[in-house]
N, C-alpha and C. Protein backbone atom coordinates (compact mmCIF):
# COMPACT_ATOMS: atom_id res chain seq x y z
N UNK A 1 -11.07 2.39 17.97
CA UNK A 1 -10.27 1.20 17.82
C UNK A 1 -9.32 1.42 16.62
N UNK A 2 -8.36 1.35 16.85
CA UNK A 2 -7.17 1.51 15.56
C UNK A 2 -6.94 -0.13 15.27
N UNK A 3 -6.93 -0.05 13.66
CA UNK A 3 -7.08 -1.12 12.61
C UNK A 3 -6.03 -1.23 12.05
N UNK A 4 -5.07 -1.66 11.14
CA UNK A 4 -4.39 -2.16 10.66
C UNK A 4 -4.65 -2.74 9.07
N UNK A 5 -4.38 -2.42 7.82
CA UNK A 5 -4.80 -3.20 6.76
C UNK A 5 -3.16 -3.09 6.04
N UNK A 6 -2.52 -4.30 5.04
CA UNK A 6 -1.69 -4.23 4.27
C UNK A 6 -2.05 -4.26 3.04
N UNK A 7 -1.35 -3.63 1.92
CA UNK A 7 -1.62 -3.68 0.47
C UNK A 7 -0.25 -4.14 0.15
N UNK A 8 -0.08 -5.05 -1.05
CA UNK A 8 0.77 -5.17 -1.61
C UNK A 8 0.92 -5.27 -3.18
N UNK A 9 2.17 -4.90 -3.66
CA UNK A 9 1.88 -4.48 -5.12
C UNK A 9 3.62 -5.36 -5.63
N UNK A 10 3.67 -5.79 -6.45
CA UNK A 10 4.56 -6.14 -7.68
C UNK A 10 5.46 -5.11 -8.12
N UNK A 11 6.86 -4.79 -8.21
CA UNK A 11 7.17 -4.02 -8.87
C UNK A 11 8.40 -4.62 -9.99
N UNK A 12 7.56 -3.91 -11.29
CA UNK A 12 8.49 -4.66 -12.53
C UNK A 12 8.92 -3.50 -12.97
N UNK A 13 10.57 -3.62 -13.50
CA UNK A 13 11.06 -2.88 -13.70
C UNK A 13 10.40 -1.57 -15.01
N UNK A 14 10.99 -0.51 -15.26
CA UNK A 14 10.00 0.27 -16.21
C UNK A 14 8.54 0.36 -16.07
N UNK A 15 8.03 -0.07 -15.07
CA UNK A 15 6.82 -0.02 -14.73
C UNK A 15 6.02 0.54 -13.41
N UNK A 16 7.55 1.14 -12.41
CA UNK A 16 7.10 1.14 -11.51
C UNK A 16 6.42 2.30 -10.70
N UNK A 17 6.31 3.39 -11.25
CA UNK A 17 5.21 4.58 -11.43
C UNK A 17 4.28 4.50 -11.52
N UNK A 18 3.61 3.54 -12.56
CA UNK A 18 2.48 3.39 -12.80
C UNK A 18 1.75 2.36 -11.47
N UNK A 19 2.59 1.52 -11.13
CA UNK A 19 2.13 0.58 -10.20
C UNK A 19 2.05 1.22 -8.87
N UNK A 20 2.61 2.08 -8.53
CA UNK A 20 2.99 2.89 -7.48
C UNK A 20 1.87 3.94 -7.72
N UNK A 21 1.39 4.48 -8.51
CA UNK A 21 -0.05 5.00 -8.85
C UNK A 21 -1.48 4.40 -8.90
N UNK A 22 -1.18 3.14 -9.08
CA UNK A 22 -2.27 2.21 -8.66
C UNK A 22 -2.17 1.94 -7.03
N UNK A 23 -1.41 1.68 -6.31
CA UNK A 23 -1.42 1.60 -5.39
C UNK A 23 -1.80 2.54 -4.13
N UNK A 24 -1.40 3.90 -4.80
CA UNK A 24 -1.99 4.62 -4.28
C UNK A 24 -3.77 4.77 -4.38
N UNK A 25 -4.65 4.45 -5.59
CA UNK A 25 -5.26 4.74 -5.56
C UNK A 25 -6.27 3.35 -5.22
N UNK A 26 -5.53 2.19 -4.75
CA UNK A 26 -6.09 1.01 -4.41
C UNK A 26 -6.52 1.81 -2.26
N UNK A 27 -5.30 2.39 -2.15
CA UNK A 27 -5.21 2.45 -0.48
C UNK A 27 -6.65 3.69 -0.27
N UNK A 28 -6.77 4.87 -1.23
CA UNK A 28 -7.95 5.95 -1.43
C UNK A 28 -8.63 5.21 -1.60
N UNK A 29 -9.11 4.48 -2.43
CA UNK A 29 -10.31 3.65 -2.36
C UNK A 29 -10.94 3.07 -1.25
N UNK A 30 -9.86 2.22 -0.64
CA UNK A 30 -10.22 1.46 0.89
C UNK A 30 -10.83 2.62 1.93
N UNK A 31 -9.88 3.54 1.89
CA UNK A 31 -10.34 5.01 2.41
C UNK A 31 -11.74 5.26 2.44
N UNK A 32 -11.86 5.54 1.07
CA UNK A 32 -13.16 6.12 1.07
C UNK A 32 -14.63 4.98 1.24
N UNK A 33 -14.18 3.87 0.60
CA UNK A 33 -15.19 2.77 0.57
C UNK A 33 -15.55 2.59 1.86
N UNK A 34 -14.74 2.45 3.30
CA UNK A 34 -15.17 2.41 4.33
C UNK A 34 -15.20 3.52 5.25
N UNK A 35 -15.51 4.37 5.05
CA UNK A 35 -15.75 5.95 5.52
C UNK A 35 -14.86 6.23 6.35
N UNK A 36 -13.53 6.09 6.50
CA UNK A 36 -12.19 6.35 7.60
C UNK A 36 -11.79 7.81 7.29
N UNK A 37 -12.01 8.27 8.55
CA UNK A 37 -11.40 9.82 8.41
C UNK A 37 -9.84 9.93 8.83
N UNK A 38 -9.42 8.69 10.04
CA UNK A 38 -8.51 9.38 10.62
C UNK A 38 -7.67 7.93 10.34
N UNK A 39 -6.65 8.55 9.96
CA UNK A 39 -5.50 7.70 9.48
C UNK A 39 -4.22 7.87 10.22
N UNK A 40 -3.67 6.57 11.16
CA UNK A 40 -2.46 7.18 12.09
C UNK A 40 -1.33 6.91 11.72
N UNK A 41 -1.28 6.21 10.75
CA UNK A 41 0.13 5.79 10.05
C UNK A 41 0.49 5.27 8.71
N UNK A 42 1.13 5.36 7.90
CA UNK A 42 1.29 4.70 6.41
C UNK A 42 2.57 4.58 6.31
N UNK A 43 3.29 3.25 6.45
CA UNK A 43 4.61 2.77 6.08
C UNK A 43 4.58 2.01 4.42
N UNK A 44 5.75 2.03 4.09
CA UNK A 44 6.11 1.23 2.97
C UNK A 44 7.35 0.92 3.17
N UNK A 45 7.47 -0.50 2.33
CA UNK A 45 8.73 -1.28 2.98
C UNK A 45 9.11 -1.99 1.32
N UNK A 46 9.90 -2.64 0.98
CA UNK A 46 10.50 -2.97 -0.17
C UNK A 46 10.40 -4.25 -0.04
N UNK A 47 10.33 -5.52 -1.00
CA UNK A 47 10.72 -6.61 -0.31
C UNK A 47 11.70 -7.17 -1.81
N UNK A 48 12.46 -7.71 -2.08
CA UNK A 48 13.47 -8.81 -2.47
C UNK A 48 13.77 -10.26 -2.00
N UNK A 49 12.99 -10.61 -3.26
CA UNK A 49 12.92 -12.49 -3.56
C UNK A 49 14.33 -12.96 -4.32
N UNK A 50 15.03 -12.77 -3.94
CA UNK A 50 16.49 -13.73 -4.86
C UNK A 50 16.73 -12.57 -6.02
N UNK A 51 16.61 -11.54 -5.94
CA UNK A 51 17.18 -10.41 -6.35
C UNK A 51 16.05 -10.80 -8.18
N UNK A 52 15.18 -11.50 -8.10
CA UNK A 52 14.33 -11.26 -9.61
C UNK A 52 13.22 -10.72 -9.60
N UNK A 53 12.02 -10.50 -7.85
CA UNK A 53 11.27 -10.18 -8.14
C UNK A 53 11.18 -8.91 -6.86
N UNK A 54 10.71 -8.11 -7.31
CA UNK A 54 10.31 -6.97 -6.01
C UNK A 54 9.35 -6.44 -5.93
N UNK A 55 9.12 -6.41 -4.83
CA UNK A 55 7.63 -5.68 -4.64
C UNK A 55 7.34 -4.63 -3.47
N UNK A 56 6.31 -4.33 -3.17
CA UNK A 56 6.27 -3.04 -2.09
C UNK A 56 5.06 -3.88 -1.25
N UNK A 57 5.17 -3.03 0.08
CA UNK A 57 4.11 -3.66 1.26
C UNK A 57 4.02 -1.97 2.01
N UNK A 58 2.77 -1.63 1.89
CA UNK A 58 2.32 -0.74 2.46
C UNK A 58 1.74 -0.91 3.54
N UNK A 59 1.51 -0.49 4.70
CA UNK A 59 0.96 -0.53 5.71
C UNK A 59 0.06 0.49 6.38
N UNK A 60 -1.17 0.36 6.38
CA UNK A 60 -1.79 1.63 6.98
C UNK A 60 -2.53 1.16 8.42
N UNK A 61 -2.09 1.82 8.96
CA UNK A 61 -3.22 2.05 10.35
C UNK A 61 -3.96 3.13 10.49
N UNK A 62 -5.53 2.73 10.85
CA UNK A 62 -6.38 3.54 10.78
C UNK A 62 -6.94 3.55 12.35
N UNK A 63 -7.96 4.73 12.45
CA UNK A 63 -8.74 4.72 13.72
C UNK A 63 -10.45 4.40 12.56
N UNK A 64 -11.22 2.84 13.49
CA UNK A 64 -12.39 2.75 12.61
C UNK A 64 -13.33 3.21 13.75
């Protein structure tokens, strides 16, 4: 059965490496916490609120 989970993260300016490093290691976590070997897709998309706040939306689909 292929699953679907989103993460989303904040991005503030001068900061956004680090957040983008958390995020990565928020999506490994989910990974490993629920024993998923096979992973069929990982998008990321940008989003813009009135040009003050931005953030990222990751998307993973898995096979559980």
């Amino acid at each position: 059965m292929i699953k679907v989970k989103t993460f989303t993260s904040t991005l503030k300016i001068f900061h956004v490496h680090n957040e983008l490093v958390e995020l990565d290691k928020e999506v490994n976590d989910f990974l490993q916490q629920n024993n998923i070997t096979k992973v069929v897709s990982v998008s990321d998309s940008t989003t813009n609120t009135g040009g003050d706040t931005m953030g990222i939306i990751r998307v993973l689909a898995y096979e559980y």
